[in-house]
N, C-alpha and C. Protein backbone atom coordinates (compact mmCIF):
# COMPACT_ATOMS: atom_id res chain seq x y z
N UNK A 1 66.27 111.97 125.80
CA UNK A 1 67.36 112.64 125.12
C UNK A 1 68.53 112.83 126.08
N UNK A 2 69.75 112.63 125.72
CA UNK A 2 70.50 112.63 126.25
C UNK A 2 71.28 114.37 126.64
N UNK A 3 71.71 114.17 127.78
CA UNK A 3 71.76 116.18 128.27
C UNK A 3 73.06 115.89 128.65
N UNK A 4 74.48 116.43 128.58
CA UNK A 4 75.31 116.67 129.11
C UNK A 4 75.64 117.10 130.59
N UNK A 5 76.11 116.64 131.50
CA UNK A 5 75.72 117.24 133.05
C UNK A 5 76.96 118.33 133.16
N UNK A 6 78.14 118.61 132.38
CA UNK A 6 78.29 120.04 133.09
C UNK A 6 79.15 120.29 131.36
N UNK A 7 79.37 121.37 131.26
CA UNK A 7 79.46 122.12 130.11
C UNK A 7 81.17 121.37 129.67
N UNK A 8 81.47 121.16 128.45
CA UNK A 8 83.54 120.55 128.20
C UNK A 8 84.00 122.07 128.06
N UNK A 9 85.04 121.81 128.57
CA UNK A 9 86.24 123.00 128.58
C UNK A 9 86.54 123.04 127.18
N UNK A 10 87.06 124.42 126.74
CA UNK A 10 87.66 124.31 125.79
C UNK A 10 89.45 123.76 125.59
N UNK A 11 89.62 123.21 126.64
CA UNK A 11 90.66 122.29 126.32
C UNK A 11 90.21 121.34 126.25
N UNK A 12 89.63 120.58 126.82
CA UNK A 12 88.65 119.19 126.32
C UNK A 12 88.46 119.11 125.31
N UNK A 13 87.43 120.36 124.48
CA UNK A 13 87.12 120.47 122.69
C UNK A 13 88.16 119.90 122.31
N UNK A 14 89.58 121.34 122.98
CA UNK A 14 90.50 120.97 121.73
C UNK A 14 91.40 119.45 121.97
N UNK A 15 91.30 118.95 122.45
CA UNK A 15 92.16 117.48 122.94
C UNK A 15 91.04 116.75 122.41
N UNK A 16 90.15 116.86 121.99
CA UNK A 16 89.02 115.70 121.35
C UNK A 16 89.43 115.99 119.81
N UNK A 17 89.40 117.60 119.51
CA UNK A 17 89.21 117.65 117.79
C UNK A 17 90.42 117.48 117.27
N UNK A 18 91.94 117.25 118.67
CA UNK A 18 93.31 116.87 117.92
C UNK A 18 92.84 115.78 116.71
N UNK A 19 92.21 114.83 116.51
CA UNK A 19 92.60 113.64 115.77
C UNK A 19 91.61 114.10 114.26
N UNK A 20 90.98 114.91 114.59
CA UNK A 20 90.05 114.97 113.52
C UNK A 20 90.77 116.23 111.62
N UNK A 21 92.00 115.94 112.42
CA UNK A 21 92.72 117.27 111.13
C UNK A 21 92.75 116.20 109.90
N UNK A 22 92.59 116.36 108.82
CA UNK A 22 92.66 115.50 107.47
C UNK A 22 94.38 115.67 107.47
N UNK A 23 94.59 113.96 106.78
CA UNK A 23 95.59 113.99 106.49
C UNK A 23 95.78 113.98 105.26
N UNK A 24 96.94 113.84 104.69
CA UNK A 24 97.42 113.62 102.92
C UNK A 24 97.51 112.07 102.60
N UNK A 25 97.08 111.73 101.70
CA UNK A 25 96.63 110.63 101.13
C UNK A 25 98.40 109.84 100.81
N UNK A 26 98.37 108.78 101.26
CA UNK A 26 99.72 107.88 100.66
C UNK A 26 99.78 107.83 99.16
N UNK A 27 101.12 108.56 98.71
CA UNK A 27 100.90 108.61 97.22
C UNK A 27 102.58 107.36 96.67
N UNK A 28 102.13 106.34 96.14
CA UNK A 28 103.53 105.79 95.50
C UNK A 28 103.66 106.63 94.10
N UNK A 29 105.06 106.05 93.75
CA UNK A 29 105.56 106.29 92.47
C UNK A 29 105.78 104.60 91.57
N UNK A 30 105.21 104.60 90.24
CA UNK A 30 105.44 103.28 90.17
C UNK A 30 106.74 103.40 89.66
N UNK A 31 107.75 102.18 89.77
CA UNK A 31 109.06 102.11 89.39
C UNK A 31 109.42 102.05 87.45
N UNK A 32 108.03 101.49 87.12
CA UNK A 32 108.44 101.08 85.80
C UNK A 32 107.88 101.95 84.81
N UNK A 33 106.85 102.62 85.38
CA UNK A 33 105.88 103.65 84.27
C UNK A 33 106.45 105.01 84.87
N UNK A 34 106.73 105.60 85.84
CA UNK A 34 106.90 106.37 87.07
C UNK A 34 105.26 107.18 87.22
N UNK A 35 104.85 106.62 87.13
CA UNK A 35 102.98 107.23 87.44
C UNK A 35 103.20 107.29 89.27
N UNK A 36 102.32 107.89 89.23
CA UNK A 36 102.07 108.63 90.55
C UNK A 36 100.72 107.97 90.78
N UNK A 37 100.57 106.84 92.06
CA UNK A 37 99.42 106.38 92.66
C UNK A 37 98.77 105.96 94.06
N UNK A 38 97.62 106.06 94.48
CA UNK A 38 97.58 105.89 95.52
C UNK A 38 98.34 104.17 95.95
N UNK A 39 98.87 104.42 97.38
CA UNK A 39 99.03 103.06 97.88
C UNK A 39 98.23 101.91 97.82
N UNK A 40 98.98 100.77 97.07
CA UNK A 40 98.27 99.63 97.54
C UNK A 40 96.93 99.36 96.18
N UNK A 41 97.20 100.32 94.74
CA UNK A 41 96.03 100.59 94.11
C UNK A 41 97.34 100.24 92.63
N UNK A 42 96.12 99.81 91.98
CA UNK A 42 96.56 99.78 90.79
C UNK A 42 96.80 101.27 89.88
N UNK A 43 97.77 101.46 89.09
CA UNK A 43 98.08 102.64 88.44
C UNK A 43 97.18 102.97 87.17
N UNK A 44 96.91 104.04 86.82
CA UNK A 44 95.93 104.42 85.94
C UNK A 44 96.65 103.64 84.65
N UNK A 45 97.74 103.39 84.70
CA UNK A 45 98.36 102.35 82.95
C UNK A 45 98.49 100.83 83.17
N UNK A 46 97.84 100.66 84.44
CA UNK A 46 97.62 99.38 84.99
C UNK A 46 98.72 98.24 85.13
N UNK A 47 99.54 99.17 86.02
CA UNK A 47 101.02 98.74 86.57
C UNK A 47 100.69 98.51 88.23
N UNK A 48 100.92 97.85 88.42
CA UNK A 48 101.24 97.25 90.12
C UNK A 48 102.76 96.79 90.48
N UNK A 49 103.50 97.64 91.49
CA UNK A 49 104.58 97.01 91.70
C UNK A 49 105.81 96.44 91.00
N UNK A 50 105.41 97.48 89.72
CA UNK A 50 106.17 96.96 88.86
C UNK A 50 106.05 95.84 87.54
N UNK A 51 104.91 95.69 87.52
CA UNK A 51 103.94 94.77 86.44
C UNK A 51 103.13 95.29 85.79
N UNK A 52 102.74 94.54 84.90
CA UNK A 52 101.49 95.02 83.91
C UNK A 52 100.35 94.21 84.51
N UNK A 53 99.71 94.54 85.56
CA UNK A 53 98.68 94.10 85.72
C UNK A 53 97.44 93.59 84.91
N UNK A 54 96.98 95.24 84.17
CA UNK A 54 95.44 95.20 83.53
C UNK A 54 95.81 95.85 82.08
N UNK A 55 95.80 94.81 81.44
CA UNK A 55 96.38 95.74 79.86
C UNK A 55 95.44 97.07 79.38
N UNK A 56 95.54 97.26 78.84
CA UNK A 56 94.84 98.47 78.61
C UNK A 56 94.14 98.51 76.93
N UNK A 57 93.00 98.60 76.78
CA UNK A 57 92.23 97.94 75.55
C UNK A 57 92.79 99.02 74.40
N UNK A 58 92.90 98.02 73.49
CA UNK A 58 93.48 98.58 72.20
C UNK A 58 92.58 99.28 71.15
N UNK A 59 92.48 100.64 70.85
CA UNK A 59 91.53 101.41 70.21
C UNK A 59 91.64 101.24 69.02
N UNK A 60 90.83 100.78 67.44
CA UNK A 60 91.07 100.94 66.32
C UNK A 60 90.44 101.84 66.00
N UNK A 61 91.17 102.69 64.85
CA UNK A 61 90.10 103.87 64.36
C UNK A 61 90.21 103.72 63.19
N UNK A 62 88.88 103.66 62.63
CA UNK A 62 88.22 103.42 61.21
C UNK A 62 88.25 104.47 60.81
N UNK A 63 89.16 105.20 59.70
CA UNK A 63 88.76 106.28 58.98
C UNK A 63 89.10 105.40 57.15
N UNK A 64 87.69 105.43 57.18
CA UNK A 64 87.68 105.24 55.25
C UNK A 64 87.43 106.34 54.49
């Protein structure tokens, strides 16, 4: 098992746990729907960059 040979400073800790803070997620805006999406991802109305990527399936509703 591995043993540490002398105890880290707590400036050491803190200069190690600098990188570990969460950041905020890249959010676009699409230009043509204005949906709000992550970068680089298709939009929940299935717009990319300004396209219709993934159409979106057409619901019929049967009321007799």
């Amino acid at each position: 098992m591995a043993v540490q040979k002398s105890r880290k400073t707590p400036s050491r800790r803190g200069m190690r746990r600098s990188h570990d803070k969460l950041k905020n997620p890249a959010v676009s805006v699409d230009p043509t729907s204005g949906e709000t999406h992550l970068r680089h991802r298709v939009s929940p109305d299935g717009f990319y960059r300004g396209e219709q990527v993934v159409s979106q399936p057409v619901v019929e509703d049967d009321e007799e």
